[in-house]
Protein backbone atom coordinates (compact mmCIF):
# COMPACT_ATOMS: atom_id res chain seq x y z
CA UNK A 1 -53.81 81.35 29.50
CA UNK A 2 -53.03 79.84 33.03
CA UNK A 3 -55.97 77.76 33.41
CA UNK A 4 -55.83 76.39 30.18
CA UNK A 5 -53.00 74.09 31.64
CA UNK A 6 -55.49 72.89 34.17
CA UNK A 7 -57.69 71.83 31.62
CA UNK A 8 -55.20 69.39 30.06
CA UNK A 9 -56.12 65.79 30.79
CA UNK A 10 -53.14 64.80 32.47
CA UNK A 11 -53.27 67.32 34.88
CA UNK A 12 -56.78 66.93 36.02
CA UNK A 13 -56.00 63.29 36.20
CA UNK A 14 -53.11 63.67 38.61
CA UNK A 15 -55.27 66.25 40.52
CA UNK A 16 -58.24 63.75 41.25
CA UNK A 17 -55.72 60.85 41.86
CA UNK A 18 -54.33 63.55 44.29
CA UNK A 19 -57.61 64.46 46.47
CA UNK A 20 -58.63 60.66 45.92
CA UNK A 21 -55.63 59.50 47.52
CA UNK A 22 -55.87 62.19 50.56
CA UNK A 23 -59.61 61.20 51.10
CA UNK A 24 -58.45 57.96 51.52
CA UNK A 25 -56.21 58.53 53.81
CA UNK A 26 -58.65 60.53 55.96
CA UNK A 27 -61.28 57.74 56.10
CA UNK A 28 -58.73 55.53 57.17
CA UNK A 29 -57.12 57.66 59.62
CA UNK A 30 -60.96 58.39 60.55
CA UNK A 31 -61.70 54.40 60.84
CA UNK A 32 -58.42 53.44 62.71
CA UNK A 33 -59.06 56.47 65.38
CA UNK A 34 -62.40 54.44 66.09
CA UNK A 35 -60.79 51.38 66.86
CA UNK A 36 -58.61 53.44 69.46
CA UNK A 37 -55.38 53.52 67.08
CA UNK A 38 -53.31 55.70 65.26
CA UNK A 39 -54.05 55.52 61.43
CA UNK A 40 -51.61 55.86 58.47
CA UNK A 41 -50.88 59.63 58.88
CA UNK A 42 -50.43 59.58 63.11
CA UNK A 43 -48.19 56.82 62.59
CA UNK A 44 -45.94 58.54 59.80
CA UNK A 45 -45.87 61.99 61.53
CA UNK A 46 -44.83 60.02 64.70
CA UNK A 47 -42.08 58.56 62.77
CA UNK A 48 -40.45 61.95 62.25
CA UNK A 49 -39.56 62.11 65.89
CA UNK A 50 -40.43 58.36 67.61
CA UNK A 51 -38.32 54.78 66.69
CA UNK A 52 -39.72 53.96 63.38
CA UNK A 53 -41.53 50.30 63.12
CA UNK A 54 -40.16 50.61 59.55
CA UNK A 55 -36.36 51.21 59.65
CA UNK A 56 -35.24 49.68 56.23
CA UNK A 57 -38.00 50.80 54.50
CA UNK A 58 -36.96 54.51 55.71
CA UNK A 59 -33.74 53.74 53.83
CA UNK A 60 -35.34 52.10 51.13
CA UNK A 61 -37.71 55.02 50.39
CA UNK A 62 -34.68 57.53 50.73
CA UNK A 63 -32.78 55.85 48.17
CA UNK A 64 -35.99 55.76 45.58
CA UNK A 65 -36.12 59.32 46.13
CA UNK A 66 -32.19 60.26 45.42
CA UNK A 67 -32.84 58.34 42.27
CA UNK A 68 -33.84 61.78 41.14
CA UNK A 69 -30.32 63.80 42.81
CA UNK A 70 -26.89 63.60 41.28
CA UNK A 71 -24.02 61.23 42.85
CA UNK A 72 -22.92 64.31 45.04
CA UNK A 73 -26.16 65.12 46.14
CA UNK A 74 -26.69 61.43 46.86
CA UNK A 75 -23.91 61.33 49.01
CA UNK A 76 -24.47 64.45 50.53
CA UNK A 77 -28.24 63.09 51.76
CA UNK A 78 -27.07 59.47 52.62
CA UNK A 79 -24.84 61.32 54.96
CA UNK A 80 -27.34 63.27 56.09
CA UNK A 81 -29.36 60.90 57.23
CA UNK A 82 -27.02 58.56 58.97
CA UNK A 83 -25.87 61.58 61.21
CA UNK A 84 -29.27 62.74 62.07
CA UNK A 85 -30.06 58.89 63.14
CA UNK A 86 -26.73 58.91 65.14
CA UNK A 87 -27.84 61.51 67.04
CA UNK A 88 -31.09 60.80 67.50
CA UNK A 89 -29.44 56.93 68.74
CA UNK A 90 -26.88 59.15 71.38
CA UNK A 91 -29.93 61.20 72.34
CA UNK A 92 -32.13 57.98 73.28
CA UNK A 93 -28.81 55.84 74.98
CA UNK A 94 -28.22 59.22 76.83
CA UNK A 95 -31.81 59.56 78.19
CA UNK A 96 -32.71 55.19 78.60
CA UNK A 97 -35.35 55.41 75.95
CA UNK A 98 -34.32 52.71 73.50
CA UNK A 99 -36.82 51.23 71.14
CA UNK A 100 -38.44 47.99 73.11
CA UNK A 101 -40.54 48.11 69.98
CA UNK A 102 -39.32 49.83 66.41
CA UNK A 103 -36.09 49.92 65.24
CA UNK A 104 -33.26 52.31 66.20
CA UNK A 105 -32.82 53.65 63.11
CA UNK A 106 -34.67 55.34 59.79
CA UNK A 107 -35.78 58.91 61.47
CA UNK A 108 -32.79 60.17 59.39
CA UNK A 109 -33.75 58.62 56.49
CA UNK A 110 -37.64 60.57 56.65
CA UNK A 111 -35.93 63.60 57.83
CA UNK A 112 -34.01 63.82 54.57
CA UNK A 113 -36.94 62.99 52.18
CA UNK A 114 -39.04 65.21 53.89
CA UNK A 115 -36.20 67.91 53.47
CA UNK A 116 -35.70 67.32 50.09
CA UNK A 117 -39.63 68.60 49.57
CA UNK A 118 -38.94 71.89 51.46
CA UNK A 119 -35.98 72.51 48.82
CA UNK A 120 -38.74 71.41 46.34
CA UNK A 121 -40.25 74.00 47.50
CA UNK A 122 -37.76 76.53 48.40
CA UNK A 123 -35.08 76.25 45.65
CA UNK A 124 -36.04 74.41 42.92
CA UNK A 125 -38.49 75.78 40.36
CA UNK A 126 -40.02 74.71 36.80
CA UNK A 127 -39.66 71.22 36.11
CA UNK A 128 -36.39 70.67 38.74
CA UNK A 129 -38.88 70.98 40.86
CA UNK A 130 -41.93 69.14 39.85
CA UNK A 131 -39.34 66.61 39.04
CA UNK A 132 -37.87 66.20 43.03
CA UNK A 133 -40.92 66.44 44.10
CA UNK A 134 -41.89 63.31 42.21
CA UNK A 135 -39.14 61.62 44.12
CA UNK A 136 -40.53 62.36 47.28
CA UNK A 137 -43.79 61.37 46.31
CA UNK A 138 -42.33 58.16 45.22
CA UNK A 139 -40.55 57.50 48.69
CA UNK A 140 -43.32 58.84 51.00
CA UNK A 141 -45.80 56.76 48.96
CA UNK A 142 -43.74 53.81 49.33
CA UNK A 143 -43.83 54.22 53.24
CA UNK A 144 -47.69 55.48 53.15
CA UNK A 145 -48.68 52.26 51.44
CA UNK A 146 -47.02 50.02 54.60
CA UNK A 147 -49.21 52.68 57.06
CA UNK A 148 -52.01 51.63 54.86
CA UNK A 149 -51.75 48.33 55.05
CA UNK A 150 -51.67 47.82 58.45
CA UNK A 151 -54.74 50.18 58.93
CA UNK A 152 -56.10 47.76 56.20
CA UNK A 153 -55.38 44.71 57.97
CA UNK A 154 -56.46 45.96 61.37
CA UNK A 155 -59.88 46.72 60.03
CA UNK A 156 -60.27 43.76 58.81
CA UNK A 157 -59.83 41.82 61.73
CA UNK A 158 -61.84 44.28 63.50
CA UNK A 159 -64.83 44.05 61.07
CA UNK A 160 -64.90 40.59 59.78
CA UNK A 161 -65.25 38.74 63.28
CA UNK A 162 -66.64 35.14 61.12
CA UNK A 163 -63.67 33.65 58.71
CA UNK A 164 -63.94 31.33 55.32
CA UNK A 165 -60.92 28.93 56.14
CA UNK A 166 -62.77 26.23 55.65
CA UNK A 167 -63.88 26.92 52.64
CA UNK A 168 -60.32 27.82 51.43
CA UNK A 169 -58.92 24.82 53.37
CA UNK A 170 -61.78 22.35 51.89
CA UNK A 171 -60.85 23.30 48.55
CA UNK A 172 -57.35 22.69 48.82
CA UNK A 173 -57.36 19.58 49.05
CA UNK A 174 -57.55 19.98 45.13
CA UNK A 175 -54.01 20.88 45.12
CA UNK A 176 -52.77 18.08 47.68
CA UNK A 177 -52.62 20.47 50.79
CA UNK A 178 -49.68 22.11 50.04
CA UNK A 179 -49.36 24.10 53.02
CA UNK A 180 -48.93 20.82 55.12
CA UNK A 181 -46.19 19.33 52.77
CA UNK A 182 -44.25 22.49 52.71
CA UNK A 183 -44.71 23.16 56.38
CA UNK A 184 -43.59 20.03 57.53
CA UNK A 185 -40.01 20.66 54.84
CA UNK A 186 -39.49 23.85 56.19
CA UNK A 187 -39.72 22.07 59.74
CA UNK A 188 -36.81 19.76 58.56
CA UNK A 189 -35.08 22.01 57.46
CA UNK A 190 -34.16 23.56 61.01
CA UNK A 191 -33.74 27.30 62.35
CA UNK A 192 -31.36 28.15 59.17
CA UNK A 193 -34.04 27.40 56.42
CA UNK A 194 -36.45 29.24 58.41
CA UNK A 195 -34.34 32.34 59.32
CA UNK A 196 -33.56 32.62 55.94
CA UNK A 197 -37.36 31.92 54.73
CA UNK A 198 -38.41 34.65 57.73
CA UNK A 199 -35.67 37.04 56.50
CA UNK A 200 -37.00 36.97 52.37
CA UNK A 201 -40.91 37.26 53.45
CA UNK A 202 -39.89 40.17 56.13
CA UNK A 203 -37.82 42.24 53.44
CA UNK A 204 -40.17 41.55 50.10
CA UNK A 205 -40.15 45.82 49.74
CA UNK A 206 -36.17 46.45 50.22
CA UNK A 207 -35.87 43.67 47.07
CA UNK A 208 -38.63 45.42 45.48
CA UNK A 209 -37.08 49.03 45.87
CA UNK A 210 -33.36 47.24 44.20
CA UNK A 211 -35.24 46.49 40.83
CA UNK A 212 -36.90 49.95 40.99
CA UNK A 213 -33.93 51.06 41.62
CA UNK A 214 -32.05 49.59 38.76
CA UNK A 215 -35.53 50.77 36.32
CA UNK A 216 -35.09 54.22 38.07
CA UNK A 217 -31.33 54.28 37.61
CA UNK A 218 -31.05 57.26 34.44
CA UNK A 219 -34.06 59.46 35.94
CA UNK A 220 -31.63 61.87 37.05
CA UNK A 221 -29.71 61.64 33.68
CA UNK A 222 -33.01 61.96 31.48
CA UNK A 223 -34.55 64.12 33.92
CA UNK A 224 -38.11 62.60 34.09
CA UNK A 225 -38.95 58.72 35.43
CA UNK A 226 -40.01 56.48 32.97
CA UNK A 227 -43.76 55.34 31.75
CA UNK A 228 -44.19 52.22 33.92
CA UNK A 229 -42.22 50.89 37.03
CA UNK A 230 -42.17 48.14 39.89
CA UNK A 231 -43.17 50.57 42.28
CA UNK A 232 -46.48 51.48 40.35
CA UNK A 233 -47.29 48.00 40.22
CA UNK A 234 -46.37 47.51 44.10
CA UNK A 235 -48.66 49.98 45.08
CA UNK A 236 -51.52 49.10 42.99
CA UNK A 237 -51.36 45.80 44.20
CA UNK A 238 -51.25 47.01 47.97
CA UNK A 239 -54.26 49.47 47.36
CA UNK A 240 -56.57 47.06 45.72
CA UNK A 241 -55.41 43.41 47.85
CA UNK A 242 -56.81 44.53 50.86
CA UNK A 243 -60.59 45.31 49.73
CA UNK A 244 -60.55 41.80 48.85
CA UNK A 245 -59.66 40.84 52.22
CA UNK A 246 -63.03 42.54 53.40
CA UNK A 247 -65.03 40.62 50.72
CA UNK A 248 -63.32 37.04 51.23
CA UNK A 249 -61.93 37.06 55.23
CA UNK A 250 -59.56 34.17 55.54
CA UNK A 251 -56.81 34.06 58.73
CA UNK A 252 -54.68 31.10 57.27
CA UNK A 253 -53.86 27.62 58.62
CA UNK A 254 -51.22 28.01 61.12
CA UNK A 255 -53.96 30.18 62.27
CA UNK A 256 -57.10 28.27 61.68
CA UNK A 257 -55.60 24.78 61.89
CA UNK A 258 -52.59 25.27 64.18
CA UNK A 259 -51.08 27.55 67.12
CA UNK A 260 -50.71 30.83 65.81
CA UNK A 261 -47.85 32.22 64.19
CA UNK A 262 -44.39 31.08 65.98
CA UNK A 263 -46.41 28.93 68.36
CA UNK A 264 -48.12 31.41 70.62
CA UNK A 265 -51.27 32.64 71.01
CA UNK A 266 -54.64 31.78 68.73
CA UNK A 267 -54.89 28.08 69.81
CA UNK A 268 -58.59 28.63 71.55
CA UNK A 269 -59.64 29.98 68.41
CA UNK A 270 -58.44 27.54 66.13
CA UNK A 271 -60.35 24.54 64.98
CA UNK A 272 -58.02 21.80 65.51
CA UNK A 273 -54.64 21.76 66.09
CA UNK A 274 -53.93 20.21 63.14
CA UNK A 275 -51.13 22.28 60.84
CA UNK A 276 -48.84 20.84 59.48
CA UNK A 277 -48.61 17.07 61.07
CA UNK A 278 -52.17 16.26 60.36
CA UNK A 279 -54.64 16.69 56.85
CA UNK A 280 -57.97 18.78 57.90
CA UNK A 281 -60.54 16.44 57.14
CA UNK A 282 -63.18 16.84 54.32
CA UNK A 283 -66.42 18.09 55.76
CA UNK A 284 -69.11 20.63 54.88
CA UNK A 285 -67.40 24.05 55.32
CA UNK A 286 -68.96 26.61 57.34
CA UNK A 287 -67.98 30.13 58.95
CA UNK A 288 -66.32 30.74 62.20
CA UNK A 289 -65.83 33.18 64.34
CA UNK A 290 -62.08 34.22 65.06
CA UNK A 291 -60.56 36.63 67.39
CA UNK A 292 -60.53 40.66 66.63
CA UNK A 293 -56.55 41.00 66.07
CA UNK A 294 -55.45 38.49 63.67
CA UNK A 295 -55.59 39.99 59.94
CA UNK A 296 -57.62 38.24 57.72
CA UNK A 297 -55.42 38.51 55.13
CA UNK A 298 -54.82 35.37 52.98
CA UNK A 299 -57.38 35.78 49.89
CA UNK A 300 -55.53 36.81 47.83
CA UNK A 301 -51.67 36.33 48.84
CA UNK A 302 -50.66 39.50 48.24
CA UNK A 303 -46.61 38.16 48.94
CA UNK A 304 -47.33 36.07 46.28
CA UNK A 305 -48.58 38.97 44.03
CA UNK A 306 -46.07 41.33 44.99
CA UNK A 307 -43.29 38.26 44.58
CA UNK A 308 -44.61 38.17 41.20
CA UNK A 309 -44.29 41.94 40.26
CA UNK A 310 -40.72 41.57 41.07
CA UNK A 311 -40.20 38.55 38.85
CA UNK A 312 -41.86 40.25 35.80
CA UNK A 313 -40.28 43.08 36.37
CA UNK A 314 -36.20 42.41 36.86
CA UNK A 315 -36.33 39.87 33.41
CA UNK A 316 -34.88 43.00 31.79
CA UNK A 317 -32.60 43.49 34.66
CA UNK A 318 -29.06 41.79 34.38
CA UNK A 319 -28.33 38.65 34.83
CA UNK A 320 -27.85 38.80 39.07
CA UNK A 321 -30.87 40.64 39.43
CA UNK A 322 -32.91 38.00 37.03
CA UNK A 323 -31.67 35.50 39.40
CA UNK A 324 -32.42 37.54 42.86
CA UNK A 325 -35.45 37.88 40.78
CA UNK A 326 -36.16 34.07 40.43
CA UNK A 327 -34.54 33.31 44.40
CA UNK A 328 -37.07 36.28 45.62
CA UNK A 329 -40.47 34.40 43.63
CA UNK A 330 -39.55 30.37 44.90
CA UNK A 331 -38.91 31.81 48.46
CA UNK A 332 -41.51 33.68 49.12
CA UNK A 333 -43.94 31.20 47.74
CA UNK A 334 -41.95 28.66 50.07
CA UNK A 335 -42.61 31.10 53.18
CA UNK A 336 -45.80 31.86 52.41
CA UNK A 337 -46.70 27.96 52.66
CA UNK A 338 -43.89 26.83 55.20
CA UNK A 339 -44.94 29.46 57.93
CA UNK A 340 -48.97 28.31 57.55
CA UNK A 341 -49.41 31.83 56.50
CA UNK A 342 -51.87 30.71 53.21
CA UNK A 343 -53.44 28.30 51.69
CA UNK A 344 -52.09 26.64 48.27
CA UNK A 345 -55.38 28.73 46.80
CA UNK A 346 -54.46 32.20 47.88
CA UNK A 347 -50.78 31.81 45.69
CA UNK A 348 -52.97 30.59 42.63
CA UNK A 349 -55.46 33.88 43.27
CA UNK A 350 -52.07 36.07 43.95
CA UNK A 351 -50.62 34.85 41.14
CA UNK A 352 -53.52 35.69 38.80
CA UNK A 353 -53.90 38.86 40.57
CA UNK A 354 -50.74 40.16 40.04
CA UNK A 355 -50.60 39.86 36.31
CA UNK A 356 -53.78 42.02 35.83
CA UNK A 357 -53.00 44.33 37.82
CA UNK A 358 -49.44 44.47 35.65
CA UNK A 359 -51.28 43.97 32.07
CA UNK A 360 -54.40 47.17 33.45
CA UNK A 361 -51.47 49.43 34.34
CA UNK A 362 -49.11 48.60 31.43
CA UNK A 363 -52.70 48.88 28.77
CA UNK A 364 -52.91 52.47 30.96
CA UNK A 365 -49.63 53.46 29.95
CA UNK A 366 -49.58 52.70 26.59
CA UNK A 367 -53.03 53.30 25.90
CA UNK A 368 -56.20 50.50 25.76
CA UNK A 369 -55.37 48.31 22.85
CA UNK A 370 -58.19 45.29 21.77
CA UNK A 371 -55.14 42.80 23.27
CA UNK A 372 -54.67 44.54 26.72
CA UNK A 373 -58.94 45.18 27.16
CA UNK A 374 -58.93 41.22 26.52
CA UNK A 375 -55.93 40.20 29.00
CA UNK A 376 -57.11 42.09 31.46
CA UNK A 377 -61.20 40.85 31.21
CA UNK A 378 -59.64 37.39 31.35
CA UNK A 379 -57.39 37.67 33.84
CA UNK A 380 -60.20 39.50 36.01
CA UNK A 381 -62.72 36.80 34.92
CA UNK A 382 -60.31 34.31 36.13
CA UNK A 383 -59.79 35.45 39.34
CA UNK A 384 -63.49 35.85 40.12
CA UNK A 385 -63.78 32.57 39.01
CA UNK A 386 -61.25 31.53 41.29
CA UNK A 387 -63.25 33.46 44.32
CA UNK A 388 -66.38 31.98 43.62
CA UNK A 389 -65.34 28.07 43.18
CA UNK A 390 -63.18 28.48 46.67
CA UNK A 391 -66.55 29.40 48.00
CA UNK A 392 -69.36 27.66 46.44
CA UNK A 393 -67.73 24.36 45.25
CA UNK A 394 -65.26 23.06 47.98
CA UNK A 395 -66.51 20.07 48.57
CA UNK A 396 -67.05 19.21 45.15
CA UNK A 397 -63.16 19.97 44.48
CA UNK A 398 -61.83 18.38 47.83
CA UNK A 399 -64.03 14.66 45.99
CA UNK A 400 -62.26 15.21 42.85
CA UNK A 401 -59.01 16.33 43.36
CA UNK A 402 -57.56 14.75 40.20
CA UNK A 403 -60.20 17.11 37.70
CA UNK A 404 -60.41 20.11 40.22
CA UNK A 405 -56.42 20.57 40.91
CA UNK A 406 -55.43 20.47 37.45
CA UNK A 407 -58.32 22.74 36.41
CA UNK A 408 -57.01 25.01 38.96
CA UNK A 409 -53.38 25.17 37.78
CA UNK A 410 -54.62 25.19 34.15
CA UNK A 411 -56.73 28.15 34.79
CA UNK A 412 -53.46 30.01 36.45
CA UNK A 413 -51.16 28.78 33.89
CA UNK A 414 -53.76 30.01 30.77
CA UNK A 415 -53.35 33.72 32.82
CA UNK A 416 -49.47 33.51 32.41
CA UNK A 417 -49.65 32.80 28.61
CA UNK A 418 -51.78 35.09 27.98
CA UNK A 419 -49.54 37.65 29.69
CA UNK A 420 -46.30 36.39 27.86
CA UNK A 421 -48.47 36.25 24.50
CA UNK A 422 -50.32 39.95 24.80
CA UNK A 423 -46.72 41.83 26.46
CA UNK A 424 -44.60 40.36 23.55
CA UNK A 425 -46.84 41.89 20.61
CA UNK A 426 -46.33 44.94 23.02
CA UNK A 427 -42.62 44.72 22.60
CA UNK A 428 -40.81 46.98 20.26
CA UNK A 429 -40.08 45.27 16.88
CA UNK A 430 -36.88 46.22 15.61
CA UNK A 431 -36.29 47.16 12.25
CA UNK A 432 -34.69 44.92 9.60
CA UNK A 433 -31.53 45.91 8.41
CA UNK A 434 -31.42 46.70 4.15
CA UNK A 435 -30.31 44.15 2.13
CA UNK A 436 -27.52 44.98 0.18
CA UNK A 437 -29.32 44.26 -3.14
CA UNK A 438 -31.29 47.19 -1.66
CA UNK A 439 -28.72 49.57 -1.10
CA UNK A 440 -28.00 52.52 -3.68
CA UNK A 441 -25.68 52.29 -5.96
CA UNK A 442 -22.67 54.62 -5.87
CA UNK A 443 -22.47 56.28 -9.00
């Protein structure tokens, strides 16, 4: 019977996920309209016609979604898409309307995605099509969880008018202010360290989408994607980071202690002007109010986490990706410090965050084991853990920096075995070869 494959638990799983996700979407759509802005969905369907905000990761959703055509087809829809954005560049030169804000290219790249589903649609059937269409669910979700984000981030800073820097900047002093020491080497290190540093923290998804791409690369061989990816993880860590935000609102220190990012603009709202030349001193830490357009978006660093996804996941890669791999992880952590966008706590949090997520979605995939139930209650105790003592002991860990900062790193550091330990009992063993004593005898 028909309905019988509705009753299958994969399907009915994939159709909640489905309405969740779209209710989602509405509510935020529905809470960014009352702010007076276009949510996730306006801002995509704009996109279709108006200079994309989002240019390269246009491209970089295209090509996760060919991972699913052949090398012609490829071709065919890279071409595609660079003559539709041609014309759509002559059209705008022609008429004066170049971008002042967005980039002048990536319409071509959504146009081709979003043809791809009408021949979904219209000329595929069976599982050729339930098998494109998963491509172009994997490269509009890519793009719908950037829309999401910044409807995330703008209700935060929207909502959550009084900020807990102190709180995150008291207890730093655990871990020897990092953001100050790094701030003040990226400083040295003149406009080409920071270009470069600006450049890696601008384009974390693009180096995301290359290892999914290289995980992705025999989809359209095998016809069907494999069990677990970067891109799940990506995601899951983009959905779930920002609720945090709303429960722990924290602007940063070149916010909170300095001018605002690249020197303009938040100075009146700051508390000092103090990042990175000078150490915030060690006083009782309250809240404070802070204007209603900065994102409070630093508990946890969600760079960090997503950094950390792409570390775990290109070990497997070869050797230049391990190493792009590696470069992606120290920079980004460097950035994320350097620019006074977090605190030396938020990369501990991200850190920790980022392997459960990995070890909840990897025990989903391969089914709840006693070892993935336990890594995942740790690593979710952990970060709690790490939540609460930001907030309740500060003070206690800004006196005693020599127990507190250690404790701190030990507690991140006992997350990261634990990972290593519980994904290498995970790992395949291979079988031994016979022995020759073992082998039959030829009679």
């Amino acid at each position: 019977m028909k309905c019988s494959a509705w009753r299958q638990p994969r399907v009915i799983l994939w159709a909640t996920a489905s309405v969740a996700a779209l209710g989602f979407f509405i509510a935020l759509e529905i809470a960014a309209r009352h702010y007076g802005l276009p949510g996730p969905l306006t801002c995509q369907v704009q996109e279709v016609i108006f200079a994309p905000r989002s240019g390269p990761l246009l491209y970089a959703s295209m090509a996760l979604t060919m991972v699913v055509l052949t090398w012609r087809q490829r071709v065919i829809a890279a071409a595609a898409a660079i003559g539709v954005d041609l014309v759509f560049l002559l059209v705008r030169w022609v008429a004066g309307a170049m971008p002042a804000d967005g980039h002048p290219f990536g319409n071509g790249a959504l146009w081709v995605i979003l043809g791809c589903a009408v021949i979904a649609f219209t000329r595929r059937t069976g599982q050729e099509r339930i098998l494109l269409l998963k491509g172009v669910g994997l490269g509009l979700l890519l793009v719908a969880g950037r829309k999401t984000g910044d409807t995330w981030l703008l209700i935060t800073s929207k909502t959550r008018t009084a900020v807990l820097d102190q709180y995150v900047a008291t207890a730093d002093q655990a871990l020897g202010n990092p953001s100050w020491l790094v701030g003040r080497l990226v400083r040295a290190t003149g406009p080409v360290g920071t270009h470069l540093l600006d450049w890696v923290y601008i384009q974390l998804a693009v180096a995301a989408v290359v290892v999914a791409l290289y995980q992705l690369r025999n989809v359209a061989v095998e016809r069907r994607f494999p069990r677990h990816h970067l891109v799940r993880t990506f995601l899951a860590i983009g959905l779930l980071g920002p609720g945090i935000y709303m429960i722990y609102p924290v602007v940063g220190p070149v916010f909170a202690y300095g001018t605002g990012a690249f020197g303009t603009g938040g100075a009146h709202w700051a508390l000092a002007d103090l990042w990175p030349d000078t150490l915030p001193p060690i006083t009782p830490p309250h809240p404070f109010s802070y204007d209603d357009i900065t994102p409070r978006n630093c508990m946890p660093s969600l760079h960090t986490a997503w950094a950390t996804a792409i570390f775990i996941h290109s070990r497997k890669a070869p050797r230049v990706l391990r190493y792009a791999g590696t470069f992606w992880l120290i920079a980004t952590l460097c950035a994320t410090l350097g620019f006074g966008y977090h605190y030396g706590a938020d990369l501990i949090a991200g850190v920790v965050f980022a392997l459960t997520v990995e070890a909840a979605l990897r025990s989903i995939d391969r089914g709840w084991d006693r070892a993935g139930i336990q890594l995942v209650a740790y690593g979710a105790t952990v970060f709690a853990a790490l939540l609460v003592s930001y907030r309740y002991l500060p003070l206690e860990m800004a006196r005693h920096p020599w127990v507190y900062g250690p404790l701190l790193v030990l507690a991140m550091a006992s997350v990261i075995q634990g990972y290593v330990r519980t994904t290498a009992l995970w790992e395949p063993k291979a079988a031994p070869a016979p022995r020759p004593e073992q082998q039959p005898e030829l009679v």
